[in-house]
N, C-alpha and C. Protein backbone atom coordinates (compact mmCIF):
# COMPACT_ATOMS: atom_id res chain seq x y z
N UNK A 1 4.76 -99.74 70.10
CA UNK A 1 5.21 -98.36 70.16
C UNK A 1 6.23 -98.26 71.30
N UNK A 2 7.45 -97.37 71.37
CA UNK A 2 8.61 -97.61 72.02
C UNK A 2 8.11 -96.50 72.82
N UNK A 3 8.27 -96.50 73.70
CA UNK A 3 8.06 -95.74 75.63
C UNK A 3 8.42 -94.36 75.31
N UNK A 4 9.85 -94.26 74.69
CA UNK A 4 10.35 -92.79 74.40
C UNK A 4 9.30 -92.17 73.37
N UNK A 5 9.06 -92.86 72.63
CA UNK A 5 7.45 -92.12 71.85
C UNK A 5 6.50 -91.78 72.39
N UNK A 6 5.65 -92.46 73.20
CA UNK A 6 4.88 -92.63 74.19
C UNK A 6 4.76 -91.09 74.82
N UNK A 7 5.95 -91.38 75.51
CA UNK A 7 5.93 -90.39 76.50
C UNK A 7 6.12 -88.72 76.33
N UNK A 8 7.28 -88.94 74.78
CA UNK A 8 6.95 -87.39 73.97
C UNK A 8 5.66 -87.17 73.45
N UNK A 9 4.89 -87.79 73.27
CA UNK A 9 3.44 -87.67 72.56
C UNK A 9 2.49 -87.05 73.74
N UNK A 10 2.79 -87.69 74.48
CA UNK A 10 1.77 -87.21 75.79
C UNK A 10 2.40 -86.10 76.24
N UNK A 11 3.56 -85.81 76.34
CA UNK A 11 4.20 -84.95 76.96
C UNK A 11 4.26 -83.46 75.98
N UNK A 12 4.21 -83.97 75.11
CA UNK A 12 4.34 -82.51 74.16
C UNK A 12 2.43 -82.28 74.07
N UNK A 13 1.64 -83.08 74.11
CA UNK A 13 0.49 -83.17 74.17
C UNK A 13 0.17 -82.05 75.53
N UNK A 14 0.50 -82.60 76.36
CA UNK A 14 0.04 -82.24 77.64
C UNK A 14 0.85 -80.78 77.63
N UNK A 15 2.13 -80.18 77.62
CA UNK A 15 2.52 -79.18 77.45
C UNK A 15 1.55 -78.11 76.60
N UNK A 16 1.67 -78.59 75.80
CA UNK A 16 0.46 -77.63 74.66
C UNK A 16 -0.66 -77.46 74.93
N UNK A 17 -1.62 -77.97 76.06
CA UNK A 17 -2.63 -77.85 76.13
C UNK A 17 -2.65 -77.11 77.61
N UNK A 18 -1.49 -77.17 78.33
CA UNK A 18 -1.11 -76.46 79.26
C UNK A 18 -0.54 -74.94 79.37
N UNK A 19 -0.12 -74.70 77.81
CA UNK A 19 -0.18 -73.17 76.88
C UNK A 19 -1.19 -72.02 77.73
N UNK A 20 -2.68 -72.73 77.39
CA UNK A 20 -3.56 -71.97 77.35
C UNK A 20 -3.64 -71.52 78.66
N UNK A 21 -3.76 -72.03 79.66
CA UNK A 21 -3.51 -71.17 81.22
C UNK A 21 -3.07 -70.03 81.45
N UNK A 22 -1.59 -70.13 80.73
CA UNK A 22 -0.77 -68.61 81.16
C UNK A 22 -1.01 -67.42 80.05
N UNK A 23 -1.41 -68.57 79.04
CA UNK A 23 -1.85 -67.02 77.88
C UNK A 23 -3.09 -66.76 77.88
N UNK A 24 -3.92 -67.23 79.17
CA UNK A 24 -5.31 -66.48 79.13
C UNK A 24 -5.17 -65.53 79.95
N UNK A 25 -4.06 -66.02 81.08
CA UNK A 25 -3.63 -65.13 82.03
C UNK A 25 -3.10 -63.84 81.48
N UNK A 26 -1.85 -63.63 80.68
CA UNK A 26 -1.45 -62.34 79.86
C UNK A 26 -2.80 -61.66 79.37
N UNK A 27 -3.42 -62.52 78.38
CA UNK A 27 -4.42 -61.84 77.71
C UNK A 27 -5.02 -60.79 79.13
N UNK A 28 -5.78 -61.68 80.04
CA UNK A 28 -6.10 -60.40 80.99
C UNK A 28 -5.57 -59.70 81.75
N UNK A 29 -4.17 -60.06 81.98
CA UNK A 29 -3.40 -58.77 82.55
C UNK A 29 -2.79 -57.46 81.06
N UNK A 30 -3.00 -57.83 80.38
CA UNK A 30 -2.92 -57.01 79.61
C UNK A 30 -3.80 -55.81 79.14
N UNK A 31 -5.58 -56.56 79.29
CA UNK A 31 -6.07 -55.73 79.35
C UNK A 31 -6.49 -54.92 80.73
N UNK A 32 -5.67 -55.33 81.94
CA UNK A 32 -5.77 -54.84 82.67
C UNK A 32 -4.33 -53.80 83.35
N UNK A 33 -3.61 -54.16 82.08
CA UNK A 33 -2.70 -53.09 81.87
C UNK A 33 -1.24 -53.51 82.85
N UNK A 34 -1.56 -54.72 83.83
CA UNK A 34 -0.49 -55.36 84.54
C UNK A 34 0.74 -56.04 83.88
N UNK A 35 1.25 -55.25 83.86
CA UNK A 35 2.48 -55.65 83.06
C UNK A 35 3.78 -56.87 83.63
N UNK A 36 4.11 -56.56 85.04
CA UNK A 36 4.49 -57.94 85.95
C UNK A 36 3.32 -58.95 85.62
N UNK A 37 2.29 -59.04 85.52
CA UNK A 37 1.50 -60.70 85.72
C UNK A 37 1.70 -60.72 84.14
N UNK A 38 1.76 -59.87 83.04
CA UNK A 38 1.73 -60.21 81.82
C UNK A 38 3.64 -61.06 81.80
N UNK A 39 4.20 -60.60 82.05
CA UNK A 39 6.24 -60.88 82.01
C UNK A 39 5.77 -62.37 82.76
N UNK A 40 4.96 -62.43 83.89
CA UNK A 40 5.51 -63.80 84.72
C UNK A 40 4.24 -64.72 83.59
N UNK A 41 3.40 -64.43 82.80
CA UNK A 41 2.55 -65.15 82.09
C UNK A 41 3.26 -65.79 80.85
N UNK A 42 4.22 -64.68 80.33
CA UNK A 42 4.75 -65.29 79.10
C UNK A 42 6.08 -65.91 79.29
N UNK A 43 6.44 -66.07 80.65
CA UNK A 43 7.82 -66.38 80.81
C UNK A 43 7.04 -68.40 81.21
N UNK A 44 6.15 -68.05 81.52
CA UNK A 44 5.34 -69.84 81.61
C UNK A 44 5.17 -70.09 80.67
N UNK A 45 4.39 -68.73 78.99
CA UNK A 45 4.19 -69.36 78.09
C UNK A 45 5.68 -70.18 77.68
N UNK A 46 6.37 -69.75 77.38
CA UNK A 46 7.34 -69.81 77.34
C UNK A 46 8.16 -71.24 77.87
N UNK A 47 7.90 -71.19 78.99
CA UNK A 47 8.71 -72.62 79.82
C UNK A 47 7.83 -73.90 78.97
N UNK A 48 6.35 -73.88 79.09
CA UNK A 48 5.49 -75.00 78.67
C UNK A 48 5.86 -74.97 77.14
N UNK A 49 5.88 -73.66 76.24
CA UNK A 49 6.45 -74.18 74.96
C UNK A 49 8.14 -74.99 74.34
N UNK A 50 9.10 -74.49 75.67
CA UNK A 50 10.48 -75.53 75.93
C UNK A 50 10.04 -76.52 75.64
N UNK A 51 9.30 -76.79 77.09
CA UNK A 51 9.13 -78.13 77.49
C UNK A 51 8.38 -79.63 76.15
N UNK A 52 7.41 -78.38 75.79
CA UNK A 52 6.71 -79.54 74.40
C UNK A 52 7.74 -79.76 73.51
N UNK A 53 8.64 -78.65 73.41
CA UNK A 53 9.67 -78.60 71.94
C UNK A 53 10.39 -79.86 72.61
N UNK A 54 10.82 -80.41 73.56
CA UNK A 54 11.65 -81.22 73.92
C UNK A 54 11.03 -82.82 73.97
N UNK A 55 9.89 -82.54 74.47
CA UNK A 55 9.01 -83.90 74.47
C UNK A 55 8.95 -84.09 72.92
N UNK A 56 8.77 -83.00 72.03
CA UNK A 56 8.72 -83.72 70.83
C UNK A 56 9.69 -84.30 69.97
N UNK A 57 11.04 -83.74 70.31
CA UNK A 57 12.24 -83.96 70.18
C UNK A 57 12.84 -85.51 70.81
N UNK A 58 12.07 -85.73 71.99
CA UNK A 58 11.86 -87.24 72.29
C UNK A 58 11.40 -88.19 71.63
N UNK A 59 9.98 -87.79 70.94
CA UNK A 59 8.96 -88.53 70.06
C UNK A 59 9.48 -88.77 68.80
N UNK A 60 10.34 -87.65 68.89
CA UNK A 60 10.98 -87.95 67.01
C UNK A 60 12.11 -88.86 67.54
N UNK A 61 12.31 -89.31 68.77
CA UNK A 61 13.62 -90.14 68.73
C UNK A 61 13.18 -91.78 68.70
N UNK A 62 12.15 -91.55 69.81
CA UNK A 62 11.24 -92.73 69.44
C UNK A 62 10.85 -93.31 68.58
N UNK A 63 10.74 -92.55 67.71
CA UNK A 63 9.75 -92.72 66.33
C UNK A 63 11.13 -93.45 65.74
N UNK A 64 12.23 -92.45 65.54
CA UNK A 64 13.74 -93.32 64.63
C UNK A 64 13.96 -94.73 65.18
N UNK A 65 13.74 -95.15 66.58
CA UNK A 65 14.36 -96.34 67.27
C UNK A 65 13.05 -97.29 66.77
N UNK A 66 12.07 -96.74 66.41
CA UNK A 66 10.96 -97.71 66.50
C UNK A 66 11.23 -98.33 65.11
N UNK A 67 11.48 -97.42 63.98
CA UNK A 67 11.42 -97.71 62.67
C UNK A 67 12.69 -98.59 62.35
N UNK A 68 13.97 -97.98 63.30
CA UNK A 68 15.16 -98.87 63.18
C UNK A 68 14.79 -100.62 63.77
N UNK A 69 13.76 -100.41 64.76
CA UNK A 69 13.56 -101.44 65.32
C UNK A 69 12.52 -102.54 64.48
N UNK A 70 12.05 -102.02 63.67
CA UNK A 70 11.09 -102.18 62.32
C UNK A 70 11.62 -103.14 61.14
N UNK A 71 12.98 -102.11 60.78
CA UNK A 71 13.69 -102.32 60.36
C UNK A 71 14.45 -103.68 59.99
N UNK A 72 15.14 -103.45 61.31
CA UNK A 72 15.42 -104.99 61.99
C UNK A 72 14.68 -106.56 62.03
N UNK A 73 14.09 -106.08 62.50
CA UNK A 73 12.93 -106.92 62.25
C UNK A 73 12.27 -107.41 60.64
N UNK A 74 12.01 -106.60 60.06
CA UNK A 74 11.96 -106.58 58.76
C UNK A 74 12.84 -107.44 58.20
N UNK A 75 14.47 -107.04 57.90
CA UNK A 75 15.58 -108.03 57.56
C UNK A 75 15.24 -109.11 58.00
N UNK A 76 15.13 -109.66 59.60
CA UNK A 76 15.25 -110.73 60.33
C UNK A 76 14.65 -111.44 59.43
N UNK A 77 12.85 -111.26 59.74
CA UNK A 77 12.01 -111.91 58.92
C UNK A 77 12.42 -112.27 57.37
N UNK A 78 12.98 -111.44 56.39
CA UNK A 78 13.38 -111.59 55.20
C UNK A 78 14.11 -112.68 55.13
N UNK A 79 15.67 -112.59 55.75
CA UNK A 79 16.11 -113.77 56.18
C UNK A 79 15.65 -114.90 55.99
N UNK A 80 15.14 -114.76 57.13
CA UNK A 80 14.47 -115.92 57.93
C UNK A 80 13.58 -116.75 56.53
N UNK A 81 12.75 -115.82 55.77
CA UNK A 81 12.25 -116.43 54.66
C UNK A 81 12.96 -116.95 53.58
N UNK A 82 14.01 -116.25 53.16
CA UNK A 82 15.19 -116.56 52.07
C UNK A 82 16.11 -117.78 52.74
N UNK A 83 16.30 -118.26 53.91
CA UNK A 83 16.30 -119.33 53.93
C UNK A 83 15.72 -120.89 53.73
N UNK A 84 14.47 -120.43 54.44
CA UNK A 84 13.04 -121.11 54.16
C UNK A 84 12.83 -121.98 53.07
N UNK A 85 13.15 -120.64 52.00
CA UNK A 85 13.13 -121.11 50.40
C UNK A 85 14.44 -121.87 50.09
N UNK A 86 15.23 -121.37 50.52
CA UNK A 86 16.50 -122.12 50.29
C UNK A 86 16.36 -123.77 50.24
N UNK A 87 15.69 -123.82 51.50
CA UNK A 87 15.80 -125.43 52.56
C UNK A 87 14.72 -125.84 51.82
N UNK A 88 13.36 -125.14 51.03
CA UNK A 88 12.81 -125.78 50.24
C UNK A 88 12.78 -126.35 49.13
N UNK A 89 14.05 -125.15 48.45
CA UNK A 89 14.24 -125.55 47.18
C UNK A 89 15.24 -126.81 47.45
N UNK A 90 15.93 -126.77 47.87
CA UNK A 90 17.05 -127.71 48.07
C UNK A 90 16.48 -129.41 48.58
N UNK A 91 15.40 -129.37 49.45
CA UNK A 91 14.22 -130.18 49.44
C UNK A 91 13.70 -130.67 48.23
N UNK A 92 13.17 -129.96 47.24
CA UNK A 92 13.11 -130.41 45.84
C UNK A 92 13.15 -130.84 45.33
N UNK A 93 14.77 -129.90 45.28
CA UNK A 93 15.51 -130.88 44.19
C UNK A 93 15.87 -132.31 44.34
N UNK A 94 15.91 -132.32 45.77
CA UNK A 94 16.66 -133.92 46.38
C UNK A 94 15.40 -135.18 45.52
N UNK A 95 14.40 -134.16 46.13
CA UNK A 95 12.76 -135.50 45.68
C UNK A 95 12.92 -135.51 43.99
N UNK A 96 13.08 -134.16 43.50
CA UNK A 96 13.16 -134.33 41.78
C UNK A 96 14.45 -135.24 41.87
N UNK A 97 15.78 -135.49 42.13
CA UNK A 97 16.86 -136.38 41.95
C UNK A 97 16.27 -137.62 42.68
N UNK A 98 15.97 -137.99 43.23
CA UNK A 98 15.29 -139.34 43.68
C UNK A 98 14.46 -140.05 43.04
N UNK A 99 13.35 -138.92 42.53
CA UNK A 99 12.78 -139.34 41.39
C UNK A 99 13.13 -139.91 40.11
N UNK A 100 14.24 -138.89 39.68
CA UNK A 100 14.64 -139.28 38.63
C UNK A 100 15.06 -140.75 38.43
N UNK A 101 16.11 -141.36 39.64
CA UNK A 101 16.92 -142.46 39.67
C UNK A 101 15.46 -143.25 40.10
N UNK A 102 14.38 -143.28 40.35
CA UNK A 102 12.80 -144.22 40.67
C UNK A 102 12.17 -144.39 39.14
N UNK A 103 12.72 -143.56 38.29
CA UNK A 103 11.32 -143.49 37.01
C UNK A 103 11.63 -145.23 36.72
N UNK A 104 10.40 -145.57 36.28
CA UNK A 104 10.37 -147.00 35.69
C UNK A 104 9.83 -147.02 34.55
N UNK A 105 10.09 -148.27 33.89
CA UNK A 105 9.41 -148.60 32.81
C UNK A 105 8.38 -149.97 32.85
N UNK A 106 7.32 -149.76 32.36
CA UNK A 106 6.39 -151.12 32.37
C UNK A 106 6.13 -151.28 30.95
N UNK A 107 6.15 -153.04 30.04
CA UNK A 107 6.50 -152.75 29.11
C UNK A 107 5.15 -153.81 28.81
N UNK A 108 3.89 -153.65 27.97
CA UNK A 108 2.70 -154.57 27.69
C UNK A 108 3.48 -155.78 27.39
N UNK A 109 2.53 -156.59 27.05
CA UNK A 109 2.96 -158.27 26.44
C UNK A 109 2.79 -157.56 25.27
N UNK A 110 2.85 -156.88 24.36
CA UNK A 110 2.24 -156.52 22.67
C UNK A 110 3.75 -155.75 22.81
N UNK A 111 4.18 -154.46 23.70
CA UNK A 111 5.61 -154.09 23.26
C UNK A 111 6.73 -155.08 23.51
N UNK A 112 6.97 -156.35 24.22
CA UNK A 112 7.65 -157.14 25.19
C UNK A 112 7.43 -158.08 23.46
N UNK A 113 6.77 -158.40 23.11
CA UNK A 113 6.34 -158.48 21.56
C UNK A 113 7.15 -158.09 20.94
N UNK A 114 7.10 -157.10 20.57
CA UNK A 114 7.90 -155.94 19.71
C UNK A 114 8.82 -155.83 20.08
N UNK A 115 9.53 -155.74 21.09
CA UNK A 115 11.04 -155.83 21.49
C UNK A 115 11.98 -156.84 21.28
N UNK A 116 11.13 -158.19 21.15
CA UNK A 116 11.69 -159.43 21.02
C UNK A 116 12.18 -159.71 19.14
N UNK A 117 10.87 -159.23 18.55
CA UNK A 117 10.92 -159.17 17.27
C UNK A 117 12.09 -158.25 16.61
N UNK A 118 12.11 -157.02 17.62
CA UNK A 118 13.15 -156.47 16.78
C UNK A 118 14.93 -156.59 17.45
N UNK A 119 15.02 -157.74 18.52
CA UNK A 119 15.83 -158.31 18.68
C UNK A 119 16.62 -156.94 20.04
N UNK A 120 15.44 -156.37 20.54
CA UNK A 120 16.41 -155.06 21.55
C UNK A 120 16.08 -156.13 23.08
N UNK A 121 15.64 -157.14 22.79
CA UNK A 121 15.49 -157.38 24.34
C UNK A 121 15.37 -159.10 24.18
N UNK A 122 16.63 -159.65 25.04
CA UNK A 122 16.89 -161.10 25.32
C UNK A 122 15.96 -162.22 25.88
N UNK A 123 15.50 -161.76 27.07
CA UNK A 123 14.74 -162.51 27.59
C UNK A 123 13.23 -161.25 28.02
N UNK A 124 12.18 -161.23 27.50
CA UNK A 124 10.86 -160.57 28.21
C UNK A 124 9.87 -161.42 29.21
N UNK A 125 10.80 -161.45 30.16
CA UNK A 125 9.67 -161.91 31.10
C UNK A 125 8.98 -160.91 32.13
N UNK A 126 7.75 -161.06 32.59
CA UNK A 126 7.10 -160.23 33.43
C UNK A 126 7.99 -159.64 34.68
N UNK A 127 8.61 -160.43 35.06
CA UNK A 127 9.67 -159.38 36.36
C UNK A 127 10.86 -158.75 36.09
N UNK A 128 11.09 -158.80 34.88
CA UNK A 128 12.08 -158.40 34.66
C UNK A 128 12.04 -156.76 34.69
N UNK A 129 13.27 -156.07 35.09
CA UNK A 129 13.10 -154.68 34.72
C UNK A 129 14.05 -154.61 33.40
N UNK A 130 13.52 -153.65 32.49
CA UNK A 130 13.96 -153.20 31.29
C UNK A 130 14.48 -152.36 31.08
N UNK A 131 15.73 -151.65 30.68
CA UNK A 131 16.37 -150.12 30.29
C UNK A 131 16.83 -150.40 29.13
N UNK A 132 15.49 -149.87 28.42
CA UNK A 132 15.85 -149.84 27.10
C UNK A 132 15.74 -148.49 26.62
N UNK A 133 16.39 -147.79 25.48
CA UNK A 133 15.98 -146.92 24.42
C UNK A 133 15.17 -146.76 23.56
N UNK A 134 14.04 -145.76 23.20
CA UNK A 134 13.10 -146.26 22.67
C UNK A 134 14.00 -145.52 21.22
N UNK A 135 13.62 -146.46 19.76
CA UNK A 135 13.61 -145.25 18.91
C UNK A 135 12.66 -145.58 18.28
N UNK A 136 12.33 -144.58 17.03
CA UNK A 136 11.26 -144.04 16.94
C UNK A 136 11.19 -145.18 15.68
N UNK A 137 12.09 -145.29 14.69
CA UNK A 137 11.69 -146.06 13.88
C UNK A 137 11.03 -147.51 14.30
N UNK A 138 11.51 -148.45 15.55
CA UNK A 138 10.78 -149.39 15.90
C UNK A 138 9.58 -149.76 15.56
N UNK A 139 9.10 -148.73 15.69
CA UNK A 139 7.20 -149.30 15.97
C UNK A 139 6.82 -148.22 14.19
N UNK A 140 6.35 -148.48 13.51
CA UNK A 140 5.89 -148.58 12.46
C UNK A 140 4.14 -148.25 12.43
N UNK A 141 3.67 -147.11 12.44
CA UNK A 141 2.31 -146.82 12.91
C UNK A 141 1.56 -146.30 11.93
N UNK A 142 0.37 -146.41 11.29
CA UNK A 142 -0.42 -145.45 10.25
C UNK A 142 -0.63 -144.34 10.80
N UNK A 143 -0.80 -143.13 10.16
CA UNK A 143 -1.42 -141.78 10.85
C UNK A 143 -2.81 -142.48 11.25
N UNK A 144 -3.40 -141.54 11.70
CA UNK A 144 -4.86 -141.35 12.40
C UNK A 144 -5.29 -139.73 12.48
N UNK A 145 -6.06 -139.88 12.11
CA UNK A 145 -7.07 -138.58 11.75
C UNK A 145 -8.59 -138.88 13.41
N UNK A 146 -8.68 -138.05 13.84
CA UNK A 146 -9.23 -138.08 14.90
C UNK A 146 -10.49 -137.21 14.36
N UNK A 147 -12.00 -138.04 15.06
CA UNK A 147 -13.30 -136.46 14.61
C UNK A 147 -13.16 -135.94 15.92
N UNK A 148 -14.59 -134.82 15.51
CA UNK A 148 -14.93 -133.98 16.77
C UNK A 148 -15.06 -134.56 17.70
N UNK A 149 -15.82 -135.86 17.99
CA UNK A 149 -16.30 -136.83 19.05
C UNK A 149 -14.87 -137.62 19.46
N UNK A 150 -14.16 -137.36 19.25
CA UNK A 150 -12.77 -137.96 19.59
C UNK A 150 -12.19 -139.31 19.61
N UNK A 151 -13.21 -139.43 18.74
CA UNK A 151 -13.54 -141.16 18.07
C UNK A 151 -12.19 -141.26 16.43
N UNK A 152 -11.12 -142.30 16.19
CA UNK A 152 -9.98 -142.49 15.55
C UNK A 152 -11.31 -142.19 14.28
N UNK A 153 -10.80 -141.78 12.92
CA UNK A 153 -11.54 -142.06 12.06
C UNK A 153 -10.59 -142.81 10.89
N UNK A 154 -11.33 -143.91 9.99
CA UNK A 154 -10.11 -144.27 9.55
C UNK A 154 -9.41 -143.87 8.07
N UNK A 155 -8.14 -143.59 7.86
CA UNK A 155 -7.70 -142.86 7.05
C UNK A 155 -7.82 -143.49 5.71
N UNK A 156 -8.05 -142.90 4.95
CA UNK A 156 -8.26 -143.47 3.39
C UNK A 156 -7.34 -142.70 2.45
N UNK A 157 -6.14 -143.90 1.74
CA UNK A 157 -4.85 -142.92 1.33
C UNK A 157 -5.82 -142.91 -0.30
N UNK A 158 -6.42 -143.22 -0.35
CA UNK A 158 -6.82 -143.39 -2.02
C UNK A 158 -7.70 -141.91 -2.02
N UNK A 159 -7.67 -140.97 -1.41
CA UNK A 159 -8.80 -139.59 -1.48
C UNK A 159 -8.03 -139.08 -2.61
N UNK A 160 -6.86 -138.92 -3.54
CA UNK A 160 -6.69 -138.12 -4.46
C UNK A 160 -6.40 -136.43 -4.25
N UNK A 161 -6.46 -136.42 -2.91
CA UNK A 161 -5.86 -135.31 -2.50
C UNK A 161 -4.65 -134.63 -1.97
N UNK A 162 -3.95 -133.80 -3.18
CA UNK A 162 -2.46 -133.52 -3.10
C UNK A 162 -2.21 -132.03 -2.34
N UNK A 163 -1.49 -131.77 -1.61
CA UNK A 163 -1.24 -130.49 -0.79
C UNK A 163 0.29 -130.35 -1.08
N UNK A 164 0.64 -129.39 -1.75
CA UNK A 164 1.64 -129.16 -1.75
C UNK A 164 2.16 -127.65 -1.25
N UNK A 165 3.30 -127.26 -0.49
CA UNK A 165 3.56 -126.18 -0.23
C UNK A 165 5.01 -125.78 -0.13
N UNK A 166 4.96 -124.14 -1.24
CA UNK A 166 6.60 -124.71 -1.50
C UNK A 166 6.48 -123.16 -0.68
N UNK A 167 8.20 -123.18 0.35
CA UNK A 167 8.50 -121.96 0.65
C UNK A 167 9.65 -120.84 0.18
């Protein structure tokens, strides 16, 4: 909390509660018909109600510098985070591009097999690294029908069962 707040809060505080003195004072010169102690009572009410109007007029200034100061702060921090992310994302991406140029391939003795057979690869020896293309026709596979137990089950083309669907 900024000092100029502070001090209108207490100050308009303390004014206002300092009211009641001179207007208890009027109240009984009034009923005692003293009209000088009533004039010098309300000319205090009076000064102490200045005085709060001004302390509060402080507090509301306080209050703007605090929120501007809030404010500020606020951005800073924002900033400060939208960079953050920046330097993270940019972090990232570097590890996703590093990665990319790291992916490898490991190729069984059964595909190193199959590669040889279908004539995409010269020499398959175990250290070798490979950049090959896979396509799809290569490898030649039966469907598989899978059960509940997630056990292969094996497919039988002779079932006599035709599905056809025209759109």
């Amino acid at each position: 909390m900024n000092t100029k707040t502070m001090e209108g809060l207490v100050g308009a505080s303390t004014s206002i509660n300092l009211l009641d003195t001179p207007f208890k004072v009027y109240k009984e010169a009034r009923q005692k018909g003293d009209t000088g102690t009533m004039e010098r009572a309300i000319g205090y009410v009076g000064e102490f109600s200045d005085k709060a109007e001004k302390y509060k007029a402080e507090a509301d200034e306080g209050m703007k510098e605090d929120a501007k100061e809030a404010r500020e702060k606020a951005e800073l921090e924002r900033e400060r985070m939208i960079q953050k992310r920046r330097e993270e994302r940019q972090e990232f991406e570097k590890r996703t591009e590093e990665n990319r140029s790291k992916d490898t391939v490991e190729l069984s003795e059964a595909g190193k097999e199959l590669l040889k057979d279908n004539g995409d690869l010269d020499s398959a020896d175990s250290d070798s690294s490979v950049s090959a293309e896979i396509r799809t026709d290569a490898v030649k596979t039966e469907p598989v029908i899978y059960t509940k137990d997630g056990g292969a089950a094996l497919s039988s083309e002779g079932t006599g069962v035709n599905i056809s669907v025209s759109v």
